[in-house]
PDB file of N, CA and C in Angstrom:
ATOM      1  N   UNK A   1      17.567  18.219   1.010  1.00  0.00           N
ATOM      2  CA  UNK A   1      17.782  18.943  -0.243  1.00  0.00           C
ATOM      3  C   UNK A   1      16.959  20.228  -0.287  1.00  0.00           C
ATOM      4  N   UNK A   2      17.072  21.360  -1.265  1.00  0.00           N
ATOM      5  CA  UNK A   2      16.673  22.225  -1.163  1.00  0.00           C
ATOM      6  C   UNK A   2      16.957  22.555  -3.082  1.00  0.00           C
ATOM      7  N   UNK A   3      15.425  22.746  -2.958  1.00  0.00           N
ATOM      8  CA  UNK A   3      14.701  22.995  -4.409  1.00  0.00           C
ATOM      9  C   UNK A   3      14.513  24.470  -4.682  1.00  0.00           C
ATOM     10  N   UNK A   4      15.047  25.292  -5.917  1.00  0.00           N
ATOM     11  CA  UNK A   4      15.132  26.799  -5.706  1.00  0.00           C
ATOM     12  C   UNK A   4      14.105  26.479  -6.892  1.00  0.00           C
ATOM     13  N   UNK A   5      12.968  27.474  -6.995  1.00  0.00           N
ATOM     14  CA  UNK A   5      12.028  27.211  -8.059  1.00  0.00           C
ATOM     15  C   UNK A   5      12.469  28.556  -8.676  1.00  0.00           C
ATOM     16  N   UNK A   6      12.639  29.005 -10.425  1.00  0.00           N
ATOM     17  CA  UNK A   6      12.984  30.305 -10.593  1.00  0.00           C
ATOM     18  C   UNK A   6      12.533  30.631 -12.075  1.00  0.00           C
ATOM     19  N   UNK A   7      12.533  31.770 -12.635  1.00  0.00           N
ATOM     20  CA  UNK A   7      11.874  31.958 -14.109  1.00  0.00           C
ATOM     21  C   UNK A   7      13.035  32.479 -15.076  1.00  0.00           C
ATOM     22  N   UNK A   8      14.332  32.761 -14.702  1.00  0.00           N
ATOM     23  CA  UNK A   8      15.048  32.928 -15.710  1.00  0.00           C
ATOM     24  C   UNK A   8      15.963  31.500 -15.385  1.00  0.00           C
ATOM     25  N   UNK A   9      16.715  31.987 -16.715  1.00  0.00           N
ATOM     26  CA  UNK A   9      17.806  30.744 -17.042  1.00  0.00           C
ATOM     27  C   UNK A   9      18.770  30.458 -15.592  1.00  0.00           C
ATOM     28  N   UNK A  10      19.379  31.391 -15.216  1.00  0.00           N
ATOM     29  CA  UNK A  10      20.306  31.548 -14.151  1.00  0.00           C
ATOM     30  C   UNK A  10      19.365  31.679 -12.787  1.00  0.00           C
ATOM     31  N   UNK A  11      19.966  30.816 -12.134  1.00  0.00           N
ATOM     32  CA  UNK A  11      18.900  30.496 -10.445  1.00  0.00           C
ATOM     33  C   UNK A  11      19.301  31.923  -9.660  1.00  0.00           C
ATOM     34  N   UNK A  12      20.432  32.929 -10.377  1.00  0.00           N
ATOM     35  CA  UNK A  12      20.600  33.894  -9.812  1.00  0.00           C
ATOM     36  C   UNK A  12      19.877  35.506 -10.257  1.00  0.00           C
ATOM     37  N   UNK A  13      19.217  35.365 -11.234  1.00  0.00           N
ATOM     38  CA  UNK A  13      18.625  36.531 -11.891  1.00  0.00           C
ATOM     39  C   UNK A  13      17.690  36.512 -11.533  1.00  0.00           C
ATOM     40  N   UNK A  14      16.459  37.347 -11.496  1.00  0.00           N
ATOM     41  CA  UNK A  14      15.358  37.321 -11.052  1.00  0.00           C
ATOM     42  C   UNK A  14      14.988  36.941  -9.568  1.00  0.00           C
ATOM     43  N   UNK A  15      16.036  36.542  -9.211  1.00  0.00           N
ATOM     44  CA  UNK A  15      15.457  35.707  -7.540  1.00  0.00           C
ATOM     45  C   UNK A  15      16.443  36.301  -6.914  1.00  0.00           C
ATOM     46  N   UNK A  16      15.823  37.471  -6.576  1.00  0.00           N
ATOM     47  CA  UNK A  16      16.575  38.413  -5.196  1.00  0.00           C
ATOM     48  C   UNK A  16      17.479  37.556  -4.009  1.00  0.00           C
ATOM     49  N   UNK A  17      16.517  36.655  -3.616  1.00  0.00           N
ATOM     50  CA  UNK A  17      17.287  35.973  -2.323  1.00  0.00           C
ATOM     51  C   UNK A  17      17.915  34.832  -2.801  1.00  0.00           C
ATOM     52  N   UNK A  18      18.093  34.559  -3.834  1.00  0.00           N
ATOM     53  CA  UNK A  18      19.285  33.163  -4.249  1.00  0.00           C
ATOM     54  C   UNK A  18      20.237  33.492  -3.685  1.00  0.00           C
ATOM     55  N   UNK A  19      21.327  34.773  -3.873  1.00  0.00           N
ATOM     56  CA  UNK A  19      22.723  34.848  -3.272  1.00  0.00           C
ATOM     57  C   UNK A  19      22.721  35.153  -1.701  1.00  0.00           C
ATOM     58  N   UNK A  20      21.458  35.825  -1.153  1.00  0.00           N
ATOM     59  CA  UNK A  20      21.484  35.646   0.278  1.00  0.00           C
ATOM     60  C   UNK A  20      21.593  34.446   0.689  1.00  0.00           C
ATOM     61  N   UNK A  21      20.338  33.427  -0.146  1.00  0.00           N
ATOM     62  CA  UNK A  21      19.857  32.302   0.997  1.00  0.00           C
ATOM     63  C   UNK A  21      22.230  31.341   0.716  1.00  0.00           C
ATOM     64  N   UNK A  22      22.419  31.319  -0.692  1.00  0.00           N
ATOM     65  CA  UNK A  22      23.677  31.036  -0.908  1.00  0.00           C
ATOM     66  C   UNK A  22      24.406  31.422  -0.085  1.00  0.00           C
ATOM     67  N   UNK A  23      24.815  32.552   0.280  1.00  0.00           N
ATOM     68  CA  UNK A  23      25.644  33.264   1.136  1.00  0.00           C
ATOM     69  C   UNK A  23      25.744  32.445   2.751  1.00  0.00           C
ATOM     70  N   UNK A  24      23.711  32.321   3.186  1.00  0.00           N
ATOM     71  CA  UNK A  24      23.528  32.275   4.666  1.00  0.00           C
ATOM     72  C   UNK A  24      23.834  30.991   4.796  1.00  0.00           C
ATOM     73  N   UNK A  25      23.810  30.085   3.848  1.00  0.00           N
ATOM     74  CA  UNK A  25      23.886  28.553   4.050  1.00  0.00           C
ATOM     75  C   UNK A  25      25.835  28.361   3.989  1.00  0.00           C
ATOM     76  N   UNK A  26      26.629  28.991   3.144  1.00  0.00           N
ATOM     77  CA  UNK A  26      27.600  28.312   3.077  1.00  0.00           C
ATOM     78  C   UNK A  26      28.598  29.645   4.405  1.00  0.00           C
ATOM     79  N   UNK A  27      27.984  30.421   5.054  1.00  0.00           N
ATOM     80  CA  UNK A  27      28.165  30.468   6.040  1.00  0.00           C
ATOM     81  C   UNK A  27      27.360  30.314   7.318  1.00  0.00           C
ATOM     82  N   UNK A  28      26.796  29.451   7.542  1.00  0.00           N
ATOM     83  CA  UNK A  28      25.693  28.788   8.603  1.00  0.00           C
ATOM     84  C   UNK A  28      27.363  27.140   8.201  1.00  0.00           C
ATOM     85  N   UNK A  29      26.721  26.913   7.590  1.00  0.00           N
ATOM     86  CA  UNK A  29      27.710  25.226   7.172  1.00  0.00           C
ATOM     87  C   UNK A  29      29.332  25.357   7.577  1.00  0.00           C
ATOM     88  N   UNK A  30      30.074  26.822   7.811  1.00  0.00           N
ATOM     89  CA  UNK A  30      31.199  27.158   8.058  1.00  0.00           C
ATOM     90  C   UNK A  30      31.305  27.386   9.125  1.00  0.00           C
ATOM     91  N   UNK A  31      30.537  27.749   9.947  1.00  0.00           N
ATOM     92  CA  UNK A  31      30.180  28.224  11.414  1.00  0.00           C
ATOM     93  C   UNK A  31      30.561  26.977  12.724  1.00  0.00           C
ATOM     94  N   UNK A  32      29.729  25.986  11.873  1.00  0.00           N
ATOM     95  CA  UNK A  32      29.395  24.914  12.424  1.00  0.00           C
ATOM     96  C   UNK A  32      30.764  23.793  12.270  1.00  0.00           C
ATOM     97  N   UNK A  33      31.929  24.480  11.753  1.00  0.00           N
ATOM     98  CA  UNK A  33      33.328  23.454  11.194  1.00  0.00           C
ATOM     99  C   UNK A  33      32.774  22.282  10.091  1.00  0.00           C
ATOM    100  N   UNK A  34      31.552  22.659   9.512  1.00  0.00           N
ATOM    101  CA  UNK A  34      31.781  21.881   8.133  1.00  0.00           C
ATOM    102  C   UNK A  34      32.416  22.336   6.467  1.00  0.00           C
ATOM    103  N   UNK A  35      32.764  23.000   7.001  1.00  0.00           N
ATOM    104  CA  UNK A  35      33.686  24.229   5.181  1.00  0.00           C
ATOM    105  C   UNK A  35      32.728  24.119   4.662  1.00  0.00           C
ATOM    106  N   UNK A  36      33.206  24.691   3.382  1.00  0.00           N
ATOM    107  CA  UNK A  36      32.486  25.003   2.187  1.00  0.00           C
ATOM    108  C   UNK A  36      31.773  24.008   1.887  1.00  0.00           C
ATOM    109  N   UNK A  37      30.692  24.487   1.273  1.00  0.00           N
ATOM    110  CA  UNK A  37      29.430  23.602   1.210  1.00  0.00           C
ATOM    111  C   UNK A  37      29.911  22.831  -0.625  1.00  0.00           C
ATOM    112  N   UNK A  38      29.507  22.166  -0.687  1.00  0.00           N
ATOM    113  CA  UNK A  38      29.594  21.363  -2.629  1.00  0.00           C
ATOM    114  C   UNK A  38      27.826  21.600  -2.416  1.00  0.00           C
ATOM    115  N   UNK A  39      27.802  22.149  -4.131  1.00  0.00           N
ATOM    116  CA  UNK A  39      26.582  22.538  -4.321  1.00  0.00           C
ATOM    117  C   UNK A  39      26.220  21.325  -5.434  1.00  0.00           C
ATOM    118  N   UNK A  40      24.915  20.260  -5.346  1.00  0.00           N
ATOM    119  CA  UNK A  40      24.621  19.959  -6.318  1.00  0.00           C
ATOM    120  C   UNK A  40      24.108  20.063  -7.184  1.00  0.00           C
ATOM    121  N   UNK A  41      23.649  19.643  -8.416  1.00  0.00           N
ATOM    122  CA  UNK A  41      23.193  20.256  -9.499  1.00  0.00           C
ATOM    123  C   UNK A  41      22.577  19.560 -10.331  1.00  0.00           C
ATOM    124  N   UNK A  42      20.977  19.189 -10.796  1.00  0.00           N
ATOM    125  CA  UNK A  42      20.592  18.723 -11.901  1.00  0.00           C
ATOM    126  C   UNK A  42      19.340  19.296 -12.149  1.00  0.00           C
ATOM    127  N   UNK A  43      18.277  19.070 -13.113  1.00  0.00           N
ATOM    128  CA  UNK A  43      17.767  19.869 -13.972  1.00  0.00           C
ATOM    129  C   UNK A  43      17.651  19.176 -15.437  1.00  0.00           C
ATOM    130  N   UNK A  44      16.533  19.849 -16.094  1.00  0.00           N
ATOM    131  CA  UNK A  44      16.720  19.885 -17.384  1.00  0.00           C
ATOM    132  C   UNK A  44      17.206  20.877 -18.128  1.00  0.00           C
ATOM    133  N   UNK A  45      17.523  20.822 -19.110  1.00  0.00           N
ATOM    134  CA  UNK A  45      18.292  22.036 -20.031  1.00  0.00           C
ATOM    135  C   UNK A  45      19.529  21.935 -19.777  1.00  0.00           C
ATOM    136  N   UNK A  46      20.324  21.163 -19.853  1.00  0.00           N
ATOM    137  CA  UNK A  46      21.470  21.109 -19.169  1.00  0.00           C
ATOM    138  C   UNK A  46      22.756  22.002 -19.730  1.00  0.00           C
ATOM    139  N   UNK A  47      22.131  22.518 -21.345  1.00  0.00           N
ATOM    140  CA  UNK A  47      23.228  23.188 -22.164  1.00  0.00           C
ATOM    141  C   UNK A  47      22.406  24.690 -21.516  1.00  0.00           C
ATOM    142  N   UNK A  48      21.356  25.058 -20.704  1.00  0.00           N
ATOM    143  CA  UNK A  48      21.159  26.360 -20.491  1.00  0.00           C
ATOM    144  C   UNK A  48      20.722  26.737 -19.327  1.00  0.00           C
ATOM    145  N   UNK A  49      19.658  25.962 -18.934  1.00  0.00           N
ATOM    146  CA  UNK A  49      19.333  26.233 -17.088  1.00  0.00           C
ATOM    147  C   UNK A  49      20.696  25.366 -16.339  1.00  0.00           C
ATOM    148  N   UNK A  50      20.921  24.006 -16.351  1.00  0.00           N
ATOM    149  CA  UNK A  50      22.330  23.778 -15.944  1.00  0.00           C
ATOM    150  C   UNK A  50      23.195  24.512 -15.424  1.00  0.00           C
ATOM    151  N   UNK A  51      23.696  24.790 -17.419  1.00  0.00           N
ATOM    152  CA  UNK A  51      24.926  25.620 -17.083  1.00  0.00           C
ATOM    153  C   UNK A  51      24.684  26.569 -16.197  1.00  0.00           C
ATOM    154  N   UNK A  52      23.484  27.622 -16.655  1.00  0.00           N
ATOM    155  CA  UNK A  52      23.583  28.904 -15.853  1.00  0.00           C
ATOM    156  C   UNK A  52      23.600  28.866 -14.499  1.00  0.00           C
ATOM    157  N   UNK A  53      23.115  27.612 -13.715  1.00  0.00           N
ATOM    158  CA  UNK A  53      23.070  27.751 -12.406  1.00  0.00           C
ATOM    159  C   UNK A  53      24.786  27.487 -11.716  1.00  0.00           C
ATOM    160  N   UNK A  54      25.317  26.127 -12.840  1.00  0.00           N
ATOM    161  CA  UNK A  54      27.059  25.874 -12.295  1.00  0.00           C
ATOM    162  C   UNK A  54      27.648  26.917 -12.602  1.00  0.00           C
ATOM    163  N   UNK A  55      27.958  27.795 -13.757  1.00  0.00           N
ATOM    164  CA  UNK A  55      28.473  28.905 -13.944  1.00  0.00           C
ATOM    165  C   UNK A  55      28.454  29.626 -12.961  1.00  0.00           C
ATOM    166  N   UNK A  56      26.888  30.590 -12.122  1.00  0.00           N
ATOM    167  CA  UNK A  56      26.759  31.176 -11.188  1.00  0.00           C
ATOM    168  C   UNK A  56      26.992  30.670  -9.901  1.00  0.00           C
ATOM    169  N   UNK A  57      27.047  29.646  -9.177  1.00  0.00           N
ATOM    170  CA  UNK A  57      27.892  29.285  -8.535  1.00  0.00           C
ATOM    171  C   UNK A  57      29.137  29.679  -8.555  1.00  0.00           C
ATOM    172  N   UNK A  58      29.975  29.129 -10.002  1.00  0.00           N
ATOM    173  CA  UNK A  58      31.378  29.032  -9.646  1.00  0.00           C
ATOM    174  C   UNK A  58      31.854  30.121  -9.641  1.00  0.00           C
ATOM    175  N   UNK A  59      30.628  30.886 -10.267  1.00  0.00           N
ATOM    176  CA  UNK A  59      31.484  32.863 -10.398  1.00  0.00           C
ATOM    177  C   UNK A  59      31.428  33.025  -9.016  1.00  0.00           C
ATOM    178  N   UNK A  60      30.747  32.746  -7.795  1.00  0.00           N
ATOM    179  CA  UNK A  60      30.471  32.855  -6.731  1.00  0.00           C
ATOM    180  C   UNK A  60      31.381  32.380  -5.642  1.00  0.00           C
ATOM    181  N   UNK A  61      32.119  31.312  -6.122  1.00  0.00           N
ATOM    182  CA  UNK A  61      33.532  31.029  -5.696  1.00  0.00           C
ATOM    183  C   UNK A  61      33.256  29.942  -4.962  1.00  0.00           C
ATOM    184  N   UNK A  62      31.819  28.649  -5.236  1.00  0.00           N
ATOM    185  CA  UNK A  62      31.590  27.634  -4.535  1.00  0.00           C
ATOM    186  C   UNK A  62      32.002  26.233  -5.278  1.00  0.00           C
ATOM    187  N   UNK A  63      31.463  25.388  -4.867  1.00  0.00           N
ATOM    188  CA  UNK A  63      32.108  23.805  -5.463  1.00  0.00           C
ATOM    189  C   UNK A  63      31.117  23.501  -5.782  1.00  0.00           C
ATOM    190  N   UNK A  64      30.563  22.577  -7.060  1.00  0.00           N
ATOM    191  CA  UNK A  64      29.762  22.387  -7.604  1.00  0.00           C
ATOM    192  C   UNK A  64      29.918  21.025  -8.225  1.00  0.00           C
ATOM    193  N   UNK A  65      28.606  20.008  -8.508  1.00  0.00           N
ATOM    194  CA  UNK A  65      28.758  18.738  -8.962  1.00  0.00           C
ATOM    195  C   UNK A  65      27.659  18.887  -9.744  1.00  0.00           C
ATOM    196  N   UNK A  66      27.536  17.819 -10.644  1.00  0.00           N
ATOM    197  CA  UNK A  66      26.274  17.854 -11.289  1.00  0.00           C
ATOM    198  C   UNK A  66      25.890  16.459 -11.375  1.00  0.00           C
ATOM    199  N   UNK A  67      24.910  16.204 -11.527  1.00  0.00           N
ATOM    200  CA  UNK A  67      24.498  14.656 -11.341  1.00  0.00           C
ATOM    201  C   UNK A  67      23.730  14.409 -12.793  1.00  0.00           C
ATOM    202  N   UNK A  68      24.776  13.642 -13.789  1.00  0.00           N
ATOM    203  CA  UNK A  68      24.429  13.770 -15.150  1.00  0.00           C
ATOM    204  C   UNK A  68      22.970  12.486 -15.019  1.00  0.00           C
ATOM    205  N   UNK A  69      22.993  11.744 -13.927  1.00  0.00           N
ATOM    206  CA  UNK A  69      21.567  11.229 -14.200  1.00  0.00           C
ATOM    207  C   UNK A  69      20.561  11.872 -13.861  1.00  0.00           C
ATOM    208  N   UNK A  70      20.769  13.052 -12.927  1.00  0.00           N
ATOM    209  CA  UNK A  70      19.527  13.778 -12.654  1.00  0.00           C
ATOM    210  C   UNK A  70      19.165  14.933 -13.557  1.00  0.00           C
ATOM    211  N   UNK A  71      20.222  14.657 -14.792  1.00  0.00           N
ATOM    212  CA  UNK A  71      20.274  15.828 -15.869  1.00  0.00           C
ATOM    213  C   UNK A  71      19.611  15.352 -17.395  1.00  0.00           C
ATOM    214  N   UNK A  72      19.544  16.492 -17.923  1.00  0.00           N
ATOM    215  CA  UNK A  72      19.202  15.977 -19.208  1.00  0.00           C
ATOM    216  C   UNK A  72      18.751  17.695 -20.271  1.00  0.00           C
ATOM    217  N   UNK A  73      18.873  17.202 -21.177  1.00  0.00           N
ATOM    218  CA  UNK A  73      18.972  18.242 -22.263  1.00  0.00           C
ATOM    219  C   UNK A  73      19.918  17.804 -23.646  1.00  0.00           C
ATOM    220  N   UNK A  74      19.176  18.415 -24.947  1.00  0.00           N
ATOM    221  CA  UNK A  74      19.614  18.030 -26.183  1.00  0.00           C
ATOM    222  C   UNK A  74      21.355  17.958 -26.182  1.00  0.00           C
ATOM    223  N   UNK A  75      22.254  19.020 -25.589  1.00  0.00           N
ATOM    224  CA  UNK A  75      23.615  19.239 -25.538  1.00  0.00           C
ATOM    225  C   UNK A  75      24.071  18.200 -24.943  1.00  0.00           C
ATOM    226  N   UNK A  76      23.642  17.917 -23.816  1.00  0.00           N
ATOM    227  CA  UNK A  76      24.796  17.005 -22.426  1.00  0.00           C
ATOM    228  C   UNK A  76      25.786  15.925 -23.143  1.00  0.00           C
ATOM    229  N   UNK A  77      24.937  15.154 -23.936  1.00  0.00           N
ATOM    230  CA  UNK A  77      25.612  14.375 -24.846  1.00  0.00           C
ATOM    231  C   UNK A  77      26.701  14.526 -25.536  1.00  0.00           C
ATOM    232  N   UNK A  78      26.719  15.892 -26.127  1.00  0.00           N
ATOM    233  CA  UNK A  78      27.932  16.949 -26.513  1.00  0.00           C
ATOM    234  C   UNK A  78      28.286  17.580 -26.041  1.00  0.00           C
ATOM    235  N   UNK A  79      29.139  17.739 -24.711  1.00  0.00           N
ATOM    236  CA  UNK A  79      29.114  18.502 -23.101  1.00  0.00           C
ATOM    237  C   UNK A  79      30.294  19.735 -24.002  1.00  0.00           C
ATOM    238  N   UNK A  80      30.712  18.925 -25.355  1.00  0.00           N
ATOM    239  CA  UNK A  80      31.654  19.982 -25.305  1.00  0.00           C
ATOM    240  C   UNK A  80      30.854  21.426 -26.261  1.00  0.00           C
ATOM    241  N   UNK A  81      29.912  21.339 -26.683  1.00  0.00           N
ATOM    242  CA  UNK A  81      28.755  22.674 -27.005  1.00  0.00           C
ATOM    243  C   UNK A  81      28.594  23.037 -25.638  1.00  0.00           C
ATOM    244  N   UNK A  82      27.717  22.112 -24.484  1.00  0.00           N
ATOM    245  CA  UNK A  82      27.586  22.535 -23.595  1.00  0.00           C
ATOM    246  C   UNK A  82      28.620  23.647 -22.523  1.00  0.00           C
ATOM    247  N   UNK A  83      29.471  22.767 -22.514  1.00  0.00           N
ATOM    248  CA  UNK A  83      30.520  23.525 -22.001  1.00  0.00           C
ATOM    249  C   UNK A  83      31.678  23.210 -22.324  1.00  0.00           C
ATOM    250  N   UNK A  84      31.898  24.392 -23.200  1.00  0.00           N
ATOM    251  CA  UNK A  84      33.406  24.410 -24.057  1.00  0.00           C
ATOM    252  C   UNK A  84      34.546  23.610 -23.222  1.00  0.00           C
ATOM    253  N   UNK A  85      35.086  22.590 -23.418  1.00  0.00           N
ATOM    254  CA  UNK A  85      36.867  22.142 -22.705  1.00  0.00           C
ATOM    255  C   UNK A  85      36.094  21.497 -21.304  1.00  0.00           C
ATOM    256  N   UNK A  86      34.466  21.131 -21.082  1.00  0.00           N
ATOM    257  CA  UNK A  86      33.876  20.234 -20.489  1.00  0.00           C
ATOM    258  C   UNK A  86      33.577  21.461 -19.440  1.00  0.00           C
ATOM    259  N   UNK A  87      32.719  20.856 -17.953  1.00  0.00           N
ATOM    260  CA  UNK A  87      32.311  21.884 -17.130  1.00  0.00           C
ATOM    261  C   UNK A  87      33.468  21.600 -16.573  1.00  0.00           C
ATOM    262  N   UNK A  88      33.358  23.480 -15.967  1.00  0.00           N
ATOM    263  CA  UNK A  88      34.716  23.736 -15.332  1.00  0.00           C
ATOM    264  C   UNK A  88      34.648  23.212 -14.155  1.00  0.00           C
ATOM    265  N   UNK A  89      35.698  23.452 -13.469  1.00  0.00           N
ATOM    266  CA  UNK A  89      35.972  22.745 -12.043  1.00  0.00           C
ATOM    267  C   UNK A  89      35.596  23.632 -11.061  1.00  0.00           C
ATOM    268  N   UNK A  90      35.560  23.961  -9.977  1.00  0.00           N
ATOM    269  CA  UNK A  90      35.434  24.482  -8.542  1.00  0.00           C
ATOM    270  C   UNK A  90      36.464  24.495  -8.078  1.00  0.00           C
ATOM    271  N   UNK A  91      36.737  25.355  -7.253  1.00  0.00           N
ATOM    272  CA  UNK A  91      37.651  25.959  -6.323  1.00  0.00           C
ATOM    273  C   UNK A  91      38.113  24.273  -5.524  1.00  0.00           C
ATOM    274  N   UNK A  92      39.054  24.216  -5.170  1.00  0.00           N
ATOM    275  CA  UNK A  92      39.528  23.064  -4.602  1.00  0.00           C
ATOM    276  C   UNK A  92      39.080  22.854  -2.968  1.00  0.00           C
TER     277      UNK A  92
END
């Protein structure tokens, strides 16, 4: 596993090399005939650090899971505040 430590909401703001090290891994993992990488996902804040990290992913055009036991935050419970019509899906 691989732990991104970061200070804004989104694992992609502030941290220059998130979309490199993203980039080098899900082509290092393609190289090798394993496709696209599924990114997992848990955390606290799940209605705001969460989201922002699955969101940025999926704007990114990767596959994403979230592991609602490794999650937690006041929303999750109400996934639909969290994420309107539930979290979206990933590219197939």
């Amino acid at each position: 596993p691989v732990v991104v430590h970061k200070r804004e909401f989104s694992v992609f703001d502030g941290n220059p090399g998130a979309d490199a090290f993203v980039a080098a891994l899900a082509g290092a993992l393609a190289a090798r005939g394993g496709g696209a990488p599924e990114f997992v996902v848990g955390g606290v804040a799940a209605d705001v650090c969460v989201r922002h990290a699955v969101d940025g992913l999926l704007d990114r055009g990767h596959r994403v899971a979230v592991v609602r036991d490794a999650t937690w935050g006041s929303a999750w419970r109400r996934s639909a505040r969290c994420w309107p019509g539930g979290p979206r899906a990933g590219p197939a």
